[in-house]
C-alpha atoms as a PDB file:
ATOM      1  CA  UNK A   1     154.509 158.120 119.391  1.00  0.00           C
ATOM      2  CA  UNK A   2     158.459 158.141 119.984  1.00  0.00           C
ATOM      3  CA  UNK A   3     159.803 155.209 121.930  1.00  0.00           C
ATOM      4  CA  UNK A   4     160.183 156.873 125.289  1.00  0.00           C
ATOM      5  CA  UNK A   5     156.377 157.913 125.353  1.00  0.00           C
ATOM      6  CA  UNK A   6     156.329 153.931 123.962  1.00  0.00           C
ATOM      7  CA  UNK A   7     158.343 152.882 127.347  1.00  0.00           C
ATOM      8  CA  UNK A   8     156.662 155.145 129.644  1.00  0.00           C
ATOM      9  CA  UNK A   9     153.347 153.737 128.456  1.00  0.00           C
ATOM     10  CA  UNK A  10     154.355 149.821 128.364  1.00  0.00           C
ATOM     11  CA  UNK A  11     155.647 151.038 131.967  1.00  0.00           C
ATOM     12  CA  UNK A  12     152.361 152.432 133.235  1.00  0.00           C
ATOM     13  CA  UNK A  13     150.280 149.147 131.823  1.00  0.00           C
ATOM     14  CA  UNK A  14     153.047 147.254 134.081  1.00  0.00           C
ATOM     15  CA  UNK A  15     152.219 149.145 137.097  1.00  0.00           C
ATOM     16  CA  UNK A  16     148.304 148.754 135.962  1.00  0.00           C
ATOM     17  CA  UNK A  17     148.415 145.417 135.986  1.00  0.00           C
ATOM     18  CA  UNK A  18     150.207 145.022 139.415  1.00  0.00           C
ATOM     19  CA  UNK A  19     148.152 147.488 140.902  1.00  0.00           C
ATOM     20  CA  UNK A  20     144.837 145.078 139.850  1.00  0.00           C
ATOM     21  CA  UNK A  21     146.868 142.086 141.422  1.00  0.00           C
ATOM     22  CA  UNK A  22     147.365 143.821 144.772  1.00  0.00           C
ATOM     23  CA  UNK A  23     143.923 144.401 144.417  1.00  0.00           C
ATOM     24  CA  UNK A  24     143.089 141.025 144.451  1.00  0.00           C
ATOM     25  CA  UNK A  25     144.834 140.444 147.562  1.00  0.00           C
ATOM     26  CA  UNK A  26     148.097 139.069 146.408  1.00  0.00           C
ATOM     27  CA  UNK A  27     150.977 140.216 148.214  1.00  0.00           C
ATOM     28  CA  UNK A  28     152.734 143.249 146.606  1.00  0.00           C
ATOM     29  CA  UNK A  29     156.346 141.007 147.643  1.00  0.00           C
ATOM     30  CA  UNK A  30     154.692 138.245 145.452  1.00  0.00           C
ATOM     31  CA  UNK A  31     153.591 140.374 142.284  1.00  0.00           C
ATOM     32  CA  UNK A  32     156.581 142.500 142.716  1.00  0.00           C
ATOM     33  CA  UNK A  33     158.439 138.767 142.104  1.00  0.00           C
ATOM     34  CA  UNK A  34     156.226 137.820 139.630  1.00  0.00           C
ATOM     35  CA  UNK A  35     157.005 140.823 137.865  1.00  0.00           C
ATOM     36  CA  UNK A  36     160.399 140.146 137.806  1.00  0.00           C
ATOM     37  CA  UNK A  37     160.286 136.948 136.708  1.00  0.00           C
ATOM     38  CA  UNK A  38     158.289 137.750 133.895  1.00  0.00           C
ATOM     39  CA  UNK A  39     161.004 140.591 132.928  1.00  0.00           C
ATOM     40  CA  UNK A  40     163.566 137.625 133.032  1.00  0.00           C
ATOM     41  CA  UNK A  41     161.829 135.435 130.806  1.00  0.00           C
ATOM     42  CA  UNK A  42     161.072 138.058 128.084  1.00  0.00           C
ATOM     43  CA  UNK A  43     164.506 139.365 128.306  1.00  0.00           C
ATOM     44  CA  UNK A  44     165.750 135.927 127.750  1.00  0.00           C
ATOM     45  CA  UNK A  45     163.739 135.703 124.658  1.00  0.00           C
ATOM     46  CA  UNK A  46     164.367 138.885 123.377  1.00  0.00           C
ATOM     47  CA  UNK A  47     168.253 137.903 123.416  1.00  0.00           C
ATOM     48  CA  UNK A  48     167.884 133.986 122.677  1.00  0.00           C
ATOM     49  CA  UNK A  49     165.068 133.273 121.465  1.00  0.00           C
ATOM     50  CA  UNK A  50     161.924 131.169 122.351  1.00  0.00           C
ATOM     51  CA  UNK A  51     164.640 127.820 122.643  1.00  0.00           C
ATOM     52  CA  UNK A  52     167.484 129.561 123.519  1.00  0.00           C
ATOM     53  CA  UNK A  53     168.994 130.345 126.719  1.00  0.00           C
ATOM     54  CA  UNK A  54     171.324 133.062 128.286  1.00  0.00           C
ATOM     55  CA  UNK A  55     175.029 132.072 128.738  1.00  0.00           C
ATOM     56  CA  UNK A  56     176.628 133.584 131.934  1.00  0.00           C
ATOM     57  CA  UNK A  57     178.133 136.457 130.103  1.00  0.00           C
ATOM     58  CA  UNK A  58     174.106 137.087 128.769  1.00  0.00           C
ATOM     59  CA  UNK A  59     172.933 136.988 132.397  1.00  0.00           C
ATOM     60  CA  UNK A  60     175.542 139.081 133.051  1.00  0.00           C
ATOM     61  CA  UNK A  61     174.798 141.884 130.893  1.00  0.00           C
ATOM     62  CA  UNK A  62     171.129 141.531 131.826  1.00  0.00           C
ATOM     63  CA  UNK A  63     171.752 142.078 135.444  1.00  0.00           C
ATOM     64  CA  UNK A  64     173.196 145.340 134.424  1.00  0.00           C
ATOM     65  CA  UNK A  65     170.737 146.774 132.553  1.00  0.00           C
ATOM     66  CA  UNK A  66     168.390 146.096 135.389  1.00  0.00           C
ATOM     67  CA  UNK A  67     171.147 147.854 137.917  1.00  0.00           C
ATOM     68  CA  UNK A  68     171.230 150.772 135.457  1.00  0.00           C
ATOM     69  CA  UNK A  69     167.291 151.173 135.167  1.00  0.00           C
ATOM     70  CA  UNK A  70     166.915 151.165 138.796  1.00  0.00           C
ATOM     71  CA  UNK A  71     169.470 153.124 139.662  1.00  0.00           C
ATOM     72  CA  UNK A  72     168.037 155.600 137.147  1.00  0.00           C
ATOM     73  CA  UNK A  73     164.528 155.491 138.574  1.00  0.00           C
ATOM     74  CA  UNK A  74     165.746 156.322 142.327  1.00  0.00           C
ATOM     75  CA  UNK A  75     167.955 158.866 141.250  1.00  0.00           C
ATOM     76  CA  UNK A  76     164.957 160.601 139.484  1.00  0.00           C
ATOM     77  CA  UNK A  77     162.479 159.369 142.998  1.00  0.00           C
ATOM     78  CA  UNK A  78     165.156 161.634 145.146  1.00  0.00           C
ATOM     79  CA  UNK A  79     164.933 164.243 142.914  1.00  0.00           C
ATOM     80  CA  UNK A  80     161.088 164.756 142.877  1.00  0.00           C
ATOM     81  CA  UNK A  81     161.583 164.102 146.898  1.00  0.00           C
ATOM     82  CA  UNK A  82     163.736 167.125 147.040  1.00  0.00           C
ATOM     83  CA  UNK A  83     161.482 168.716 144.977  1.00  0.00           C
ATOM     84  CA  UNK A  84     158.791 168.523 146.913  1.00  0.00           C
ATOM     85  CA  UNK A  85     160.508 169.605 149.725  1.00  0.00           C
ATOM     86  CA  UNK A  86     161.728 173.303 148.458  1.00  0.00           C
END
């Protein structure tokens, strides 16, 4: 499996997950959140560590890599909206 079918599928296991936590009645704001935070702490680890931490300039380059990715994923939602519509 090459490491974009690897991301896609960690992706959809994300979504999976959150989807089964709506279902339980927790608010999509709250898992959405929850989500995040769990992002935060992984990426910190990934980058520091279990005992380390990120220095500004870490947060920093964090915060953009998140701005990229999303920025990515709406450019390709508007492009399957305008699909859709022709």
């Amino acid at each position: 499996m090459k490491d974009q079918e690897k991301h896609q599928y960690c992706t959809n296991k994300f979504i999976e997950l959150a989807n089964q936590l709506k279902g339980e009645n927790i608010n999509p704001a709250l898992v959405s959140g929850a989500l995040m935070t769990a992002s935060g702490v992984y990426a910190t680890y990934i980058a520091a560590g279990n005992e380390g931490a990120l220095e500004p300039g870490g947060v920093d380059k964090v915060v953009a890599l998140y701005r990229r990715t999303l920025e990515h994923h709406q450019d390709v939602k508007k492009a399957q909206i305008q699909e859709k519509k022709a």
